[in-house]
Protein backbone atom coordinates (compact mmCIF):
# COMPACT_ATOMS: atom_id res chain seq x y z
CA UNK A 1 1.02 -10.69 9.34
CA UNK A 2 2.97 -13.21 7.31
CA UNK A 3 6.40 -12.22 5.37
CA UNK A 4 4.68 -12.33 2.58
CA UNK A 5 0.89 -12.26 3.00
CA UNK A 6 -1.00 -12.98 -0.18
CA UNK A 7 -3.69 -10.44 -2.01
CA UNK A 8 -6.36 -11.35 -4.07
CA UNK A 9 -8.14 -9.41 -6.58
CA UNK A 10 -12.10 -9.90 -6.60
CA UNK A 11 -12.36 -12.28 -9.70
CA UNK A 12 -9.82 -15.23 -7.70
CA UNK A 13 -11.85 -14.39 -4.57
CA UNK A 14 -15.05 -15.30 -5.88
CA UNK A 15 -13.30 -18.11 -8.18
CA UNK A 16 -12.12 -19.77 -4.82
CA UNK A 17 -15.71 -18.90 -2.93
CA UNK A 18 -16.95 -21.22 -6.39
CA UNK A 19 -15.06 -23.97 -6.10
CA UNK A 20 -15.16 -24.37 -2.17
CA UNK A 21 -18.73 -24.32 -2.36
CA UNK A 22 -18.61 -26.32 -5.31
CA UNK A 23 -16.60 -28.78 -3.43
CA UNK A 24 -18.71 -28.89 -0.40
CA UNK A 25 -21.89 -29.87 -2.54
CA UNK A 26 -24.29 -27.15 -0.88
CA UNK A 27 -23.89 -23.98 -2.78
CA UNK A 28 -22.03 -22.24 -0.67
CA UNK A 29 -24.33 -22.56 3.14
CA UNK A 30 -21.20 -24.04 5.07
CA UNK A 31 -19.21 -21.18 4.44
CA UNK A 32 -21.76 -18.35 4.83
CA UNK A 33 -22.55 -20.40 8.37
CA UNK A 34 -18.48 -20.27 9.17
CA UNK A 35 -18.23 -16.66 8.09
CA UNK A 36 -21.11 -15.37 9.98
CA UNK A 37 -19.72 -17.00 13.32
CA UNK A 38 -16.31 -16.15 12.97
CA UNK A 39 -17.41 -12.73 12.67
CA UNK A 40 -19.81 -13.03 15.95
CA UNK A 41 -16.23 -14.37 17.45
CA UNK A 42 -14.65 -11.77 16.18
CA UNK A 43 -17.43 -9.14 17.64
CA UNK A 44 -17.10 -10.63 20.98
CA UNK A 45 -13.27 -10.81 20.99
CA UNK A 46 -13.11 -7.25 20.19
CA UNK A 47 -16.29 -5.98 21.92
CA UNK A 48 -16.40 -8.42 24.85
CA UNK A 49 -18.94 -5.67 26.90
CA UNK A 50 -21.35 -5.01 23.90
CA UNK A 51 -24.87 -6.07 24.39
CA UNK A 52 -26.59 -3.81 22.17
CA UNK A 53 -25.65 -4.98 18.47
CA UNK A 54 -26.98 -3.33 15.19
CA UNK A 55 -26.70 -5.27 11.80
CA UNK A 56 -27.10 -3.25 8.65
CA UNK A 57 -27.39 -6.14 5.55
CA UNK A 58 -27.70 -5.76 1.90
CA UNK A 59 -29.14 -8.18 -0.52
CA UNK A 60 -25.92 -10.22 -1.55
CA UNK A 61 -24.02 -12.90 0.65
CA UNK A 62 -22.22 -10.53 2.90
CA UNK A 63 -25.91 -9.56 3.73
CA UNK A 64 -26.43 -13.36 4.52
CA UNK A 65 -23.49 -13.61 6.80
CA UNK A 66 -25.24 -10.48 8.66
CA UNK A 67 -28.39 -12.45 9.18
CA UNK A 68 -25.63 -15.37 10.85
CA UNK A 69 -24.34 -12.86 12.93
CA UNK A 70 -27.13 -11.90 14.11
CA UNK A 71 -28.93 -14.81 14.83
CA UNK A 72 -25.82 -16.07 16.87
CA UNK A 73 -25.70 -12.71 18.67
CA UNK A 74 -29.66 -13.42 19.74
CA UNK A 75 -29.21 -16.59 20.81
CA UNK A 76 -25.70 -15.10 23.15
CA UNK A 77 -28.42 -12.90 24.62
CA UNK A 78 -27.33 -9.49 22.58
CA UNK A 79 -30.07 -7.10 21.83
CA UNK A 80 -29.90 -7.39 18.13
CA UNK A 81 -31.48 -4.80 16.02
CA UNK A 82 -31.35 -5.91 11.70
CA UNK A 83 -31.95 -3.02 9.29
CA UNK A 84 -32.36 -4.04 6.03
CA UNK A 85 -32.97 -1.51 2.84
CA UNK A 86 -36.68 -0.89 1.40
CA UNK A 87 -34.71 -0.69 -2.26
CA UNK A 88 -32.70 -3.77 -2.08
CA UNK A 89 -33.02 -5.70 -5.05
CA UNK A 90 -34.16 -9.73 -4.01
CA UNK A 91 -31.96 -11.98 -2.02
CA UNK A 92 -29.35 -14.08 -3.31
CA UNK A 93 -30.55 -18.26 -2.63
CA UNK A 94 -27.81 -18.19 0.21
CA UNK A 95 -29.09 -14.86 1.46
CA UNK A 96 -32.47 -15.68 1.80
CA UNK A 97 -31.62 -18.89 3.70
CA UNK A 98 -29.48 -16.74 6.04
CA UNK A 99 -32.69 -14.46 6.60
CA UNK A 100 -35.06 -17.65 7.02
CA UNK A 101 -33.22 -18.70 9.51
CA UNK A 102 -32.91 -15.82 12.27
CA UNK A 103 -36.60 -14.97 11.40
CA UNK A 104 -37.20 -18.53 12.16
CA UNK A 105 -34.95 -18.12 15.41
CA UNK A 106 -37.13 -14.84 16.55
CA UNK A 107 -35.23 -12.20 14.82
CA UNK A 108 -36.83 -9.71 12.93
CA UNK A 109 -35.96 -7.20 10.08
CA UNK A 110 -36.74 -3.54 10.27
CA UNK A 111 -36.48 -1.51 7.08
CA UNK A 112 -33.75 1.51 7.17
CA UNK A 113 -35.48 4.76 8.03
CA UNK A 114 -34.43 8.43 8.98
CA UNK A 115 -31.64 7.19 11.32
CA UNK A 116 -30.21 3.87 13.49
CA UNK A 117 -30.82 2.58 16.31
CA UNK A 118 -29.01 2.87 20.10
CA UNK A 119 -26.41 0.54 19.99
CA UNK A 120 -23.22 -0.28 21.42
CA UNK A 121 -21.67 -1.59 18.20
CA UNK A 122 -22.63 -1.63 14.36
CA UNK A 123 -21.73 -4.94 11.77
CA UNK A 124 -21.77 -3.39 8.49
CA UNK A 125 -22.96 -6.42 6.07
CA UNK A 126 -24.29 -3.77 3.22
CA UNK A 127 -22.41 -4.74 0.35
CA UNK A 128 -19.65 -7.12 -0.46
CA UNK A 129 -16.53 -7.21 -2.45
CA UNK A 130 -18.74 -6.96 -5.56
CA UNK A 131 -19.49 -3.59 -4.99
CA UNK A 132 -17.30 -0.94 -7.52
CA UNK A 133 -19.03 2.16 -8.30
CA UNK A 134 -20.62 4.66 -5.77
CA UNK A 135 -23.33 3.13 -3.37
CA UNK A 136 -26.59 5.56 -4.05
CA UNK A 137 -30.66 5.79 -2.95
CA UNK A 138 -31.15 4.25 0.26
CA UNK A 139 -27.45 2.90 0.39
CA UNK A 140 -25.64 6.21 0.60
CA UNK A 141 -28.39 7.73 3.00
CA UNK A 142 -27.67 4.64 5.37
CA UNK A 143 -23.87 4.56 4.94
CA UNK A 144 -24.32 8.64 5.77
CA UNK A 145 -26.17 7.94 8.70
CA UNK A 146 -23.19 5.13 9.84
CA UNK A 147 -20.69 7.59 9.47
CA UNK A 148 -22.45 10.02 11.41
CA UNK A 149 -22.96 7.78 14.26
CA UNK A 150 -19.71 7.91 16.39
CA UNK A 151 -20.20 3.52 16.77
CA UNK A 152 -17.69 1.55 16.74
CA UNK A 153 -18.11 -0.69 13.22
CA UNK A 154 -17.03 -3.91 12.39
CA UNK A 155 -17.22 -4.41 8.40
CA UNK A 156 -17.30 -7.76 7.21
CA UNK A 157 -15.27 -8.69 3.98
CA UNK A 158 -15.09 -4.60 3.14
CA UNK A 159 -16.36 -1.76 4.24
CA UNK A 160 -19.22 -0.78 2.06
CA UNK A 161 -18.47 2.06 -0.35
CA UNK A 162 -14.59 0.44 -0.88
CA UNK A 163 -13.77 -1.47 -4.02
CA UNK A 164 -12.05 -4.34 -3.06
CA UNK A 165 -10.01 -4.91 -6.28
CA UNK A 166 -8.20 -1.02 -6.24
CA UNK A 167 -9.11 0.18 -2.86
CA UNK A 168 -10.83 3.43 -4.43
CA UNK A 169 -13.59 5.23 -2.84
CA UNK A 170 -15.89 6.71 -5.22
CA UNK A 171 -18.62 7.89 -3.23
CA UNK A 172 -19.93 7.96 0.33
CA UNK A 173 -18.37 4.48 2.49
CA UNK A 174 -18.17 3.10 5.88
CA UNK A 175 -15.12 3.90 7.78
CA UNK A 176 -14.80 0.72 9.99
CA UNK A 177 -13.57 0.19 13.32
CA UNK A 178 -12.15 -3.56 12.00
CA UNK A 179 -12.61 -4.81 8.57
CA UNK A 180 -12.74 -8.70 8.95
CA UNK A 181 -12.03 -10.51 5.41
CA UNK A 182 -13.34 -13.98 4.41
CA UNK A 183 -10.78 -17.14 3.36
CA UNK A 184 -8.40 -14.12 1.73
CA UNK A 185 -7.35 -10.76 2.02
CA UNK A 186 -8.32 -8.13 -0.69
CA UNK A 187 -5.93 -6.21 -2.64
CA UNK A 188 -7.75 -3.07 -2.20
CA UNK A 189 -7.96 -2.96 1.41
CA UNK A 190 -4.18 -2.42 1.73
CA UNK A 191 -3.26 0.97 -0.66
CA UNK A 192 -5.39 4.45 -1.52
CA UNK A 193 -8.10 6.23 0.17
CA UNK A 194 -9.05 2.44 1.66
CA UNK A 195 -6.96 3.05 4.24
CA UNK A 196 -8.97 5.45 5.56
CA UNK A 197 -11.79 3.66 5.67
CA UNK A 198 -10.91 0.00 7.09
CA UNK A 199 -9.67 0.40 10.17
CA UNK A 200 -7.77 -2.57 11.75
CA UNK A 201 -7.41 -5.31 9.55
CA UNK A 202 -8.42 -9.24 10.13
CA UNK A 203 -8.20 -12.30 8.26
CA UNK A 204 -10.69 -15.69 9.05
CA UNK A 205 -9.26 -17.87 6.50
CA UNK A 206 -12.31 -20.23 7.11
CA UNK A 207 -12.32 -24.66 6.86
CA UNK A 208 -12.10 -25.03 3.35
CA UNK A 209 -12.32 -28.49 1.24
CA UNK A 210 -9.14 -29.53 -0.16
CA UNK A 211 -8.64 -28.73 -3.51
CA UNK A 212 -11.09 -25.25 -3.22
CA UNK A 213 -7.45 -23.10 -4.15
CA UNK A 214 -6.39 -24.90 -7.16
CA UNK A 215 -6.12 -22.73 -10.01
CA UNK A 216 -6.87 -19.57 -7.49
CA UNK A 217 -3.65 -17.11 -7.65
CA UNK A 218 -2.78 -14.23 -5.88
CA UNK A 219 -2.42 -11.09 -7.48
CA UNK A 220 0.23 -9.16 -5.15
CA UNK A 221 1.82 -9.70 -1.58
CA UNK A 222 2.40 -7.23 1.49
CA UNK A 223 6.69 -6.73 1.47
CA UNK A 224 6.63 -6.79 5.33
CA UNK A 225 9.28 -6.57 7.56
CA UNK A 226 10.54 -9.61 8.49
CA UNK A 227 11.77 -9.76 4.28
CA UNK A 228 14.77 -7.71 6.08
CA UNK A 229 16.61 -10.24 7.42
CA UNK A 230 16.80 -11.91 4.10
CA UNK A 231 17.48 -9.00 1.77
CA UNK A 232 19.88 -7.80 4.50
CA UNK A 233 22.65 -10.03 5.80
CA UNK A 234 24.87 -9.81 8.15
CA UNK A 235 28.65 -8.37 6.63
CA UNK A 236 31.47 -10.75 6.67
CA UNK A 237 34.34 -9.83 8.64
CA UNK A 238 37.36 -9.07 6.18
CA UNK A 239 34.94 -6.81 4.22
CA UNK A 240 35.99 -2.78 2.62
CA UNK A 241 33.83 -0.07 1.58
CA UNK A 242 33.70 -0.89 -1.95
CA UNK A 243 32.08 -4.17 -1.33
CA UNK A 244 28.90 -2.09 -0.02
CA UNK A 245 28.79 -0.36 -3.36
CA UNK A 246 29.67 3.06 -4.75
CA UNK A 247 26.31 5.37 -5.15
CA UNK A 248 26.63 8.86 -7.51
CA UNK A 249 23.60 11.01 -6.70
CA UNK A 250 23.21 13.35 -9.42
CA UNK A 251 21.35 16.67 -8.43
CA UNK A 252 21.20 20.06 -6.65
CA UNK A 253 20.47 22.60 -9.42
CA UNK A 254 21.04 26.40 -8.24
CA UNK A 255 18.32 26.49 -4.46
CA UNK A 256 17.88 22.99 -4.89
CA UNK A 257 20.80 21.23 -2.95
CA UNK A 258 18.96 20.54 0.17
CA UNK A 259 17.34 17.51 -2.02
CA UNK A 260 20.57 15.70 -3.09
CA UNK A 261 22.11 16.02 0.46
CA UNK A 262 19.11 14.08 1.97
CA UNK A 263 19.56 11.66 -1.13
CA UNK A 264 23.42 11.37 -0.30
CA UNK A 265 23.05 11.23 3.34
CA UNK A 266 20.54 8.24 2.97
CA UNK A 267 22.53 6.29 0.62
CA UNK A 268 24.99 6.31 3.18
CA UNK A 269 23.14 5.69 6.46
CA UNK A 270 21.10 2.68 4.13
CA UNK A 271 24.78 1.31 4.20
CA UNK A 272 26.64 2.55 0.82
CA UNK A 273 30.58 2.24 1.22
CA UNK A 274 30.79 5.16 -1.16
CA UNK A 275 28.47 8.00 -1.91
CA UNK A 276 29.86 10.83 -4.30
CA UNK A 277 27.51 13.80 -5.95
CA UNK A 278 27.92 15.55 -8.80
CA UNK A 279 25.59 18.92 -7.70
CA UNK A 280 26.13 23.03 -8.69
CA UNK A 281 29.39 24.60 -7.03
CA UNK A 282 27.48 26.41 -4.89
CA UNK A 283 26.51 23.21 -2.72
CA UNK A 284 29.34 22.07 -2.57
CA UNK A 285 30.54 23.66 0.66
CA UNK A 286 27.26 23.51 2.57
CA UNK A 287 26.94 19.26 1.92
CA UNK A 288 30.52 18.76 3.12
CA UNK A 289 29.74 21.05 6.17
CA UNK A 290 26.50 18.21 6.78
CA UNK A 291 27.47 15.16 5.01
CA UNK A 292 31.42 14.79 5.52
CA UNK A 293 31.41 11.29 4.54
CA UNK A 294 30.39 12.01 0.87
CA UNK A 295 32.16 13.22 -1.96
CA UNK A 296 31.15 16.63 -3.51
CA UNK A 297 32.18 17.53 -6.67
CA UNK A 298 31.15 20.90 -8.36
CA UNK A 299 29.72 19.92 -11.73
CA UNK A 300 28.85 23.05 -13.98
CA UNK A 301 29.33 21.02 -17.44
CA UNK A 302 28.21 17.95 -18.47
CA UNK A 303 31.52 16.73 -19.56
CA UNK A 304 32.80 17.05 -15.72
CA UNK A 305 29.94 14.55 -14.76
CA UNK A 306 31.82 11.81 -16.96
CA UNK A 307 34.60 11.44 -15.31
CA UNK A 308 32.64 10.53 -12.24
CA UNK A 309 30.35 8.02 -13.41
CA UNK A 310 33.12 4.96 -14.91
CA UNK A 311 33.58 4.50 -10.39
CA UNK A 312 29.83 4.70 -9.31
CA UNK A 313 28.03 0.95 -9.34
CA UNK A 314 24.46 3.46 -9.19
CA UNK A 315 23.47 6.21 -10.19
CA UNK A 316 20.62 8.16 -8.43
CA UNK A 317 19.33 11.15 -10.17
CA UNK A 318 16.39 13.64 -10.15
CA UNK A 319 16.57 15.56 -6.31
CA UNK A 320 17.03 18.69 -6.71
CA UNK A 321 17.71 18.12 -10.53
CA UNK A 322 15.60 20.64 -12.25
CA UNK A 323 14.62 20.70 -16.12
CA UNK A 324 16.98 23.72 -17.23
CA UNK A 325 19.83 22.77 -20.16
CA UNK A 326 22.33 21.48 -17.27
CA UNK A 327 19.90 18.88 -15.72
CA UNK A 328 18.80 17.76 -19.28
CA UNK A 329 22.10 17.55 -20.20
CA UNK A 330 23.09 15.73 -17.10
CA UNK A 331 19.87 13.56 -17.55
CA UNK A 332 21.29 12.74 -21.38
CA UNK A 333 24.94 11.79 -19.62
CA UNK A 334 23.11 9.51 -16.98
CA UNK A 335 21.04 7.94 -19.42
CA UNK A 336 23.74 6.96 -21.92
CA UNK A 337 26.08 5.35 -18.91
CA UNK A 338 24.06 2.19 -18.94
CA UNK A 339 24.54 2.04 -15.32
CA UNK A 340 21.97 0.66 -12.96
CA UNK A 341 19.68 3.91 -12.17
CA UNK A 342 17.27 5.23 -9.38
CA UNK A 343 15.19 7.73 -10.79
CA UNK A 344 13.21 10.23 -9.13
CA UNK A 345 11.74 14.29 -8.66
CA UNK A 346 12.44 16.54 -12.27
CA UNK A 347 14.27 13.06 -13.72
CA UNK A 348 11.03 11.49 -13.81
CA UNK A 349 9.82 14.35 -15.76
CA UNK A 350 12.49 14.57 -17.82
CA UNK A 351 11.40 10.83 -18.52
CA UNK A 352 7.89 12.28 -19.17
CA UNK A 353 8.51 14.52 -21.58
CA UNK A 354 10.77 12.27 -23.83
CA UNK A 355 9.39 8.10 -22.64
CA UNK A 356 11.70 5.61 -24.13
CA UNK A 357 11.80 1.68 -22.40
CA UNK A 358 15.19 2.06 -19.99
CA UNK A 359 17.38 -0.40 -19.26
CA UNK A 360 17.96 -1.46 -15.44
CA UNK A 361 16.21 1.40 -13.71
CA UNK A 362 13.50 2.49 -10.92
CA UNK A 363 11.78 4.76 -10.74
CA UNK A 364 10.18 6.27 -7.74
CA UNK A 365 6.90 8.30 -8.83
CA UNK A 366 4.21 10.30 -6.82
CA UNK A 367 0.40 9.65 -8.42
CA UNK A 368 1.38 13.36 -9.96
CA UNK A 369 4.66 11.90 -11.31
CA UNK A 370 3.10 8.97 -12.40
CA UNK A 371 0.07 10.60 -14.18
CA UNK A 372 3.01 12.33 -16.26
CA UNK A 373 4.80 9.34 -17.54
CA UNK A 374 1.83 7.74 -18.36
CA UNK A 375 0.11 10.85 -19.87
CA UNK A 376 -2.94 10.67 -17.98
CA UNK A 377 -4.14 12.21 -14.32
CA UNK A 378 -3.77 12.37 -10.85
CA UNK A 379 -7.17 11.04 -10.22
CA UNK A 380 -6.96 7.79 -12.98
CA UNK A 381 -3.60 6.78 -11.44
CA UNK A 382 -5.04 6.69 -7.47
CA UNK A 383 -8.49 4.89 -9.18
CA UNK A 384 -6.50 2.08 -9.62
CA UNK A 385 -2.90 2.49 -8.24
CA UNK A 386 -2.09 -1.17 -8.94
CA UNK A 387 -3.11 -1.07 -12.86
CA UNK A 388 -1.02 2.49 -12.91
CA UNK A 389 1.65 1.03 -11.41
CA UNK A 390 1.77 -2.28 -13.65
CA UNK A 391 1.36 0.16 -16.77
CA UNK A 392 4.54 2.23 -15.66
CA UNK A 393 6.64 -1.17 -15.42
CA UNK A 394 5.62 -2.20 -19.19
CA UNK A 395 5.87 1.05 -20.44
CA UNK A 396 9.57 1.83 -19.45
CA UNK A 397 10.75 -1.74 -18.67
CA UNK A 398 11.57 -0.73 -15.37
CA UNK A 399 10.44 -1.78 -11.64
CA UNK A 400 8.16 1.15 -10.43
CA UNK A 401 7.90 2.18 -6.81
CA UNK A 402 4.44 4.00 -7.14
CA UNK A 403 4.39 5.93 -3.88
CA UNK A 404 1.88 7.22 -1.51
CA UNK A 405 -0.61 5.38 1.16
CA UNK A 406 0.08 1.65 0.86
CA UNK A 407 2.82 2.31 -1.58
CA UNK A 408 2.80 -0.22 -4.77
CA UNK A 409 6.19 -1.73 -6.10
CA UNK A 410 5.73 -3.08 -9.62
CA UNK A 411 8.39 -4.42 -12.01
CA UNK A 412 7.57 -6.18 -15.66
CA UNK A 413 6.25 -9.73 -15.66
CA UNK A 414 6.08 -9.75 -11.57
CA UNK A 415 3.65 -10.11 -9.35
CA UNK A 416 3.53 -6.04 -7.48
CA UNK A 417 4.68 -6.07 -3.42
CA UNK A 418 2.95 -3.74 -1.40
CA UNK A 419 4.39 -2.28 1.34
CA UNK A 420 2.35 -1.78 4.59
CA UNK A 421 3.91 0.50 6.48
CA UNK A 422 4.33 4.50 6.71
CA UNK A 423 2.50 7.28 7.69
CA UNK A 424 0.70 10.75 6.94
CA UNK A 425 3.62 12.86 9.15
CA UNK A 426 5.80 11.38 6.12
CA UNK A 427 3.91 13.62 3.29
CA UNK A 428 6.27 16.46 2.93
CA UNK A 429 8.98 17.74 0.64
CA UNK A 430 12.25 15.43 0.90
CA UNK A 431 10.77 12.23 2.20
CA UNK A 432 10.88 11.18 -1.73
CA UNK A 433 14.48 12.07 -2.05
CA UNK A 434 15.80 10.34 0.79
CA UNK A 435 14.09 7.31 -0.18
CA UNK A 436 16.00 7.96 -3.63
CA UNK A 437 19.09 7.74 -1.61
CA UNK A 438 18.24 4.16 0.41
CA UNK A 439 17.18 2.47 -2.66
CA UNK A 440 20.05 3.33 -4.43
CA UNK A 441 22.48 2.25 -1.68
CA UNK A 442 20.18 -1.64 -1.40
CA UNK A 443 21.09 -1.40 -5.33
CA UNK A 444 25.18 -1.12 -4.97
CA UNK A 445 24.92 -3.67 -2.28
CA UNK A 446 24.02 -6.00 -4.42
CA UNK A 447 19.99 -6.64 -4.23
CA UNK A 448 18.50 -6.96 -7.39
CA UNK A 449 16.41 -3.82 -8.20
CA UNK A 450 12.89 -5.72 -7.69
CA UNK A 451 14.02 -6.29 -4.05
CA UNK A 452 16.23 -3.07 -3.75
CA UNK A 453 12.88 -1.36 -4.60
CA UNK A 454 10.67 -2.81 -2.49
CA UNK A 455 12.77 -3.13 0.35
CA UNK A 456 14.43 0.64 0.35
CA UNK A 457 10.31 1.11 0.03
CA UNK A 458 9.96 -0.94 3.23
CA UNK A 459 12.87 0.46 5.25
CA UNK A 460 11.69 4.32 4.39
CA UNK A 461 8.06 3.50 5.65
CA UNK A 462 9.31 1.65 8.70
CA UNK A 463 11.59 4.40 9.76
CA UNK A 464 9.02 7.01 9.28
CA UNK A 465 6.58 4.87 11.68
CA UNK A 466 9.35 5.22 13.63
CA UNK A 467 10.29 8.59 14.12
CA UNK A 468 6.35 9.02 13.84
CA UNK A 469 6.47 8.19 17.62
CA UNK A 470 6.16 11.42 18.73
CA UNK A 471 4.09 13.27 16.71
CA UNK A 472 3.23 13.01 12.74
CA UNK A 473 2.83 16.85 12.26
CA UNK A 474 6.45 18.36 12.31
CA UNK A 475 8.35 15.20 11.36
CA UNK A 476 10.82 15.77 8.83
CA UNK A 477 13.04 13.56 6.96
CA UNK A 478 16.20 13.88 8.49
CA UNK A 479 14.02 12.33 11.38
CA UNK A 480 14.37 9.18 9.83
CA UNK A 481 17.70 9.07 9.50
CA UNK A 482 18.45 7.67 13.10
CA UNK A 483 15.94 4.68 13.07
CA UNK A 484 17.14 3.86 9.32
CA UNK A 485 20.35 3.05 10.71
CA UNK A 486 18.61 0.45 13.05
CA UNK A 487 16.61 -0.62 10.46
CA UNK A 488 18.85 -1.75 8.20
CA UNK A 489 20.83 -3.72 10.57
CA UNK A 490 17.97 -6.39 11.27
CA UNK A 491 18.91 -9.44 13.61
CA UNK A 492 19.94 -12.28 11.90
């Protein structure tokens, strides 16, 4: 995948579709015809051995570049078996030509009824990127039946049941083998419950006319890992430690100092000349004892905190922070320093209960997290992670790291990185705090928080895939610790 691989949200998709057709001067046929075959290629490339093929096809244009498929796959030789729905509404002009056509070529079209056919693989063609409430009738029953099939499934544009704009999956939906996306890739297909449901991902960009993009933006990018290299340079020579930045990780209320140690020990691994924490007395011997580098100092009062922050370039608080009187007052110190902040954990509820715009900040929310700052719920923040995410950004001024599967990075009047990368192992308590600690050490190196963000979001993911290598149950976040440190040395 490129550096920086575009995603579109449904309205430029179908704006480009427009004008390419428009372009072409024959409503579209040219590029159904080149979809429907670079599927077929992409059937045989993947299923070289199949000869039984089954295509399921609704009554929109991914249905027609079904009916391509599988006229292409009859004409190969495949045993080709179309199932279309008894309750599907009338073709689309382009759809119905599709149709015409294999009918014309021998194929036939069976109606859907109690289950599917023997097959060796299925091309899911049901519904399109249109498609953004829960599929029902006939639909769900057949989408039920896919799913309890055990084939192998290759969906074309999206697997039906996904919305393409906010990858949310309202009701019953195709898990595919390969999801194989038309002239862009969708913006939905790459965060939320979509990735349980697309499988590998593919892009046939298509021949279009020149001139079909104009006017056609994207509306967010994967951060992917070759960004590294750039964000990450090679150190000059005659360097010291406080040219790699100074980080103060502010945390560890009384039980809690297992969360600022990851956050300190991070920061440092990430790179961070300096890391100091201010944490409760009673941590103070226990980080030293695992985190020698850093600098502990027993904070009880908030006063003691000030003398700490005039040396730190960042300040990361919220692990292990808590909401009693000494993290609020703590939080009220912080706040006031107008140094460059990571925020995260009982901060970001802190935040919550008091929301003011900040000044040079992140913040590093959970859906839970976020549905607090933004006063909503868990459920309206993963229905649309990028719109949550964009919201948090203009609501607090700040750039957002919106975590979770296909983790969003958002900052005000930008257009949101995604990073693709990470795994399920990584769900469980301190991954978010030593994430804290990376970002913040990017920050006092010098990235700008926009890139610190997304690229402390990129390194964390990366190094989780990578200690992921033996196992996802069990892994813990001190597992990532080792492979950070290669990480963030990329070759130049």
């Amino acid at each position: 995948m490129p550096e920086l691989a575009e995603l579109f949200d449904v309205a430029a998709a179908r704006r480009l579709d427009a004008q390419a057709s428009a372009l072409l001067g024959d409503g579209g046929a040219a590029l159904m015809e080149q979809a429907g075959t670079a599927a077929w290629q992409c059937l045989l490339e993947r299923w070289p051995q199949a000869q039984r093929v089954c295509v399921v096809v609704g009554a929109g244009n991914n249905g027609g570049d079904g009916y391509v498929l599988a006229r292409l796959a009859r004409q190969a030789g495949r045993r080709v078996q179309l199932l279309r729905l008894a309750d599907a509404p009338a073709l689309t002009a382009l759809a119905e030509g599709a149709r015409d056509a294999f009918l014309a070529d021998g194929g036939q079209a069976d109606v859907f009824g109690d289950g599917l056919p023997e097959a060796d693989v299925l091309v899911d063609a049901l519904f399109g990127i249109g498609l953004n409430r829960a599929p029902d009738g006939e639909a769900a029953r057949l989408i039920q039946a896919i799913a309890g099939s055990a084939l192998p499934v290759l969906s074309l544009d999206v697997p039906s049941g996904v919305d393409a704009r906010t990858g949310a999956v309202p009701g019953v939906a195709v898990r595919a083998t390969l999801t194989l996306q038309f002239i862009v890739r969708h913006q939905g297909l790459y965060t939320g419950d979509a990735l349980d449901y697309v499988g590998d991902r593919r892009l046939a960009p298509l021949r279009l006319p020149d001139g079909a993009a104009a006017g056609v933006d994207a509306a967010a990018c994967v951060w992917a890992a070759s960004r590294l290299a750039r964000q990450l340079p090679a150190r000059r020579a005659n360097t010291h430690k406080g040219e790699s930045g100074h980080v103060l990780c502010v945390g560890g209320n009384v039980g809690s100092g297992g969360a600022v140690m990851l956050a300190a020990e991070s920061a440092l691994r990430a790179g961070s000349g300096l890391v100091s924490v201010a944490t409760q007395a009673q941590h103070v011997a226990p980080l030293l004892a695992r985190v020698p580098e850093a600098m502990a100092h027993a904070v009880q009062e908030a006063q003691e905190l000030r003398a700490l922050l005039p040396r730190a370039k960042v300040v990361a608080i919220g692990p292990g922070l808590g909401q009693d009187e000494w993290a609020r007052e703590l939080w009220r110190l912080v706040l006031a320093s107008g140094k460059p902040l990571v925020i995260d954990a009982d901060a970001l509820n802190l935040l919550a209960a008091a929301p003011q715009p900040l000044h040079d900040a992140i913040l590093t929310p959970h859906p839970g997290e976020a549905a607090r700052l933004l006063g909503s719920d868990t459920a309206q923040v993963q229905a649309d992670r990028f719109a949550a995410a964009a919201a948090l950004a203009a609501r607090y001024n700040a750039v957002v790291v919106l975590k979770g599967a296909g983790t969003v990075v958002a900052a005000p009047h930008a257009r949101p990185r995604v990073i693709a990368a990470g795994n399920p192992g990584m769900a469980v308590g301190g991954m978010g705090d030593l994430l804290t600690g990376i970002i913040a050490a990017l920050r006092a190196q010098g990235l700008e928080a926009f890139d610190a963000a997304s690229s402390g979001a990129l390194l964390h993911s990366l190094a989780g895939d990578a200690a992921a290598s033996e196992g996802q149950r069990g892994l813990l976040p001190t597992n990532l610790l080792v492979p950070l440190r290669r990480l963030v040395n990329p070759e130049q």
